[in-house]
Protein backbone atom coordinates (compact mmCIF):
# COMPACT_ATOMS: atom_id res chain seq x y z
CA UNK A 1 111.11 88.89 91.12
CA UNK A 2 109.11 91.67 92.14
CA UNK A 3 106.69 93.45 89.38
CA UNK A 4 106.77 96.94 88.65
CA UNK A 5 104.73 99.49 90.81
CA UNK A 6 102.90 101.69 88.71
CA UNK A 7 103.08 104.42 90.79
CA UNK A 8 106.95 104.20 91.18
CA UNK A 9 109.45 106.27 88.55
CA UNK A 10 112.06 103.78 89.53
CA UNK A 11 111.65 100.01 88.05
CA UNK A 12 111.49 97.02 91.03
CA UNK A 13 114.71 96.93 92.59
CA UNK A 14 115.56 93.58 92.41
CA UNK A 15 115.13 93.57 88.03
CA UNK A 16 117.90 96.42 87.80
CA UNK A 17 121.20 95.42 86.99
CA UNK A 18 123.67 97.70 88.90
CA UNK A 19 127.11 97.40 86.61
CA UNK A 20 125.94 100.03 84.24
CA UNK A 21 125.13 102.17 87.23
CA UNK A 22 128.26 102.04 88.76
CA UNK A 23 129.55 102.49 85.24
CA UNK A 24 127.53 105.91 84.62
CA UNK A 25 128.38 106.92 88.64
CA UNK A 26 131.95 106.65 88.37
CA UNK A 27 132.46 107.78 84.50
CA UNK A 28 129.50 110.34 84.77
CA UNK A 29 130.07 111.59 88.16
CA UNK A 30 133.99 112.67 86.88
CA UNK A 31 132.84 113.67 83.38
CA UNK A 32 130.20 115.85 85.13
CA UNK A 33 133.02 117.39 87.55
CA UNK A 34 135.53 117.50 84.66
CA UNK A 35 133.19 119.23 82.12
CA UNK A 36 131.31 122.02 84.58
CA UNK A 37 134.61 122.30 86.71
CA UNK A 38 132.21 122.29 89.15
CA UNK A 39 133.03 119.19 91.60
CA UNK A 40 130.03 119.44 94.06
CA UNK A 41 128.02 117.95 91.01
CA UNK A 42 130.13 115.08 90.33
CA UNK A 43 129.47 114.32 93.58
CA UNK A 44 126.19 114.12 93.13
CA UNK A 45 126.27 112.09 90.30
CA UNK A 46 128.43 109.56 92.07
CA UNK A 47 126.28 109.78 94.93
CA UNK A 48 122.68 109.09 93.60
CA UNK A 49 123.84 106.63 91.37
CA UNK A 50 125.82 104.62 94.54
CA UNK A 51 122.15 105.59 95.98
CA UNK A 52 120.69 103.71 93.16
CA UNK A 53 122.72 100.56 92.99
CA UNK A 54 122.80 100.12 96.77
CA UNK A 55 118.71 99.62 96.64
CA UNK A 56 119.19 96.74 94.35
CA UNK A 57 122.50 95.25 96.20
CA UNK A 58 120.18 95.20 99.07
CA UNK A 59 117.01 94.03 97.64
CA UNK A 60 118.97 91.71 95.39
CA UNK A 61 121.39 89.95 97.82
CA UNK A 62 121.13 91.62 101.19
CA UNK A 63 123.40 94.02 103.81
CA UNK A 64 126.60 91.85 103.41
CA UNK A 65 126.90 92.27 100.16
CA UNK A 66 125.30 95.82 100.11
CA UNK A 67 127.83 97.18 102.24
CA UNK A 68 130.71 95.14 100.56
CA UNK A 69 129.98 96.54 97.15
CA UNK A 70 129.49 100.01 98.82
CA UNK A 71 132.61 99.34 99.94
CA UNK A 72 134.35 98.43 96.53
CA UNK A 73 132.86 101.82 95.01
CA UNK A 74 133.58 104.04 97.74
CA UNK A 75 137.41 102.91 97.95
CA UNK A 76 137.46 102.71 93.60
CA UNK A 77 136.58 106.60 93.74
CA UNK A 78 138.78 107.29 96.61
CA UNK A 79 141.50 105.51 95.42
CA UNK A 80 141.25 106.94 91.31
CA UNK A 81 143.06 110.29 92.86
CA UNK A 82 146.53 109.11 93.85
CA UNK A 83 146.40 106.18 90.85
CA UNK A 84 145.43 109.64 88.81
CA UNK A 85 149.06 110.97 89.84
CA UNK A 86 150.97 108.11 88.60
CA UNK A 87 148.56 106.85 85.25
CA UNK A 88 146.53 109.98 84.17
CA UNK A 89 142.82 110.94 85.09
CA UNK A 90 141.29 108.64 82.76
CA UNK A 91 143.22 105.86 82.84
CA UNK A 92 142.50 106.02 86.55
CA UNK A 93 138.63 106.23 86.42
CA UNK A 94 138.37 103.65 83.69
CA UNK A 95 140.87 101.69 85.60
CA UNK A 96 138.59 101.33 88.83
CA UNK A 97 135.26 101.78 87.30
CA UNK A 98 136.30 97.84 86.20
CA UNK A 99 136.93 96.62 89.03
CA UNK A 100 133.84 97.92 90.75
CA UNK A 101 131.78 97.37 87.78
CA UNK A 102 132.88 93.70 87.62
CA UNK A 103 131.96 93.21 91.65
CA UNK A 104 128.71 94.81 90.88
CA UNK A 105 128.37 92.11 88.24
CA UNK A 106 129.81 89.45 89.83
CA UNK A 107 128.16 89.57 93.58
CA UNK A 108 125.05 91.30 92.38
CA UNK A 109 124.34 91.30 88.52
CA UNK A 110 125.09 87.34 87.18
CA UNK A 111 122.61 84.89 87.87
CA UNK A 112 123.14 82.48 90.61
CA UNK A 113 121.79 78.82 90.37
């Protein structure tokens, strides 16, 4: 475990747990679009906080998993629009923000012996 650089805003990437980011990137990044009907900035939300989580993924258990979990978060948001058609726009977010959370968690997040 790495300690904290005081000179950094951002806490050592390997002590961050990244299911509450993908939590706040997927829920906050449509909320934000939703809210301000303004979509560019759900975007960004989504984006800095896949930013975010893919420092740890990397730091935390390397470009395999990095790009798998990418992956996973990528293809939830893409795939929330059509499941949006047939379930409704929340039901859809909250629907894949689980299953990406729960990879974060699983691959990145629980300890590992």
């Amino acid at each position: 475990m790495t300690e904290k650089n005081d000179t950094s805003l951002l806490p050592a990437a390997d002590t961050v747990d990244t299911a509450p980011v993908v939590i706040a990137g997927l829920i906050g990044g449509f909320a934000a679009a939703r809210v301000t009907k303004v979509r560019a900035l759900g975007g960004v939300v989504l984006g800095a906080a896949g930013v975010y989580a893919g420092r740890t993924w990397a730091a935390k258990r390397g470009a395999g998993t990095t790009a798998a979990l990418s992956a996973v978060y990528l293809l939830g948001f893409g795939l929330s629009h059509p499941l949006a058609k047939k379930i409704g726009a929340w039901p859809a977010v909250l629907t894949v923000t689980g299953v990406a959370s729960g990879a974060a968690w699983a691959l990145s997040d629980r300890p590992h012996a």
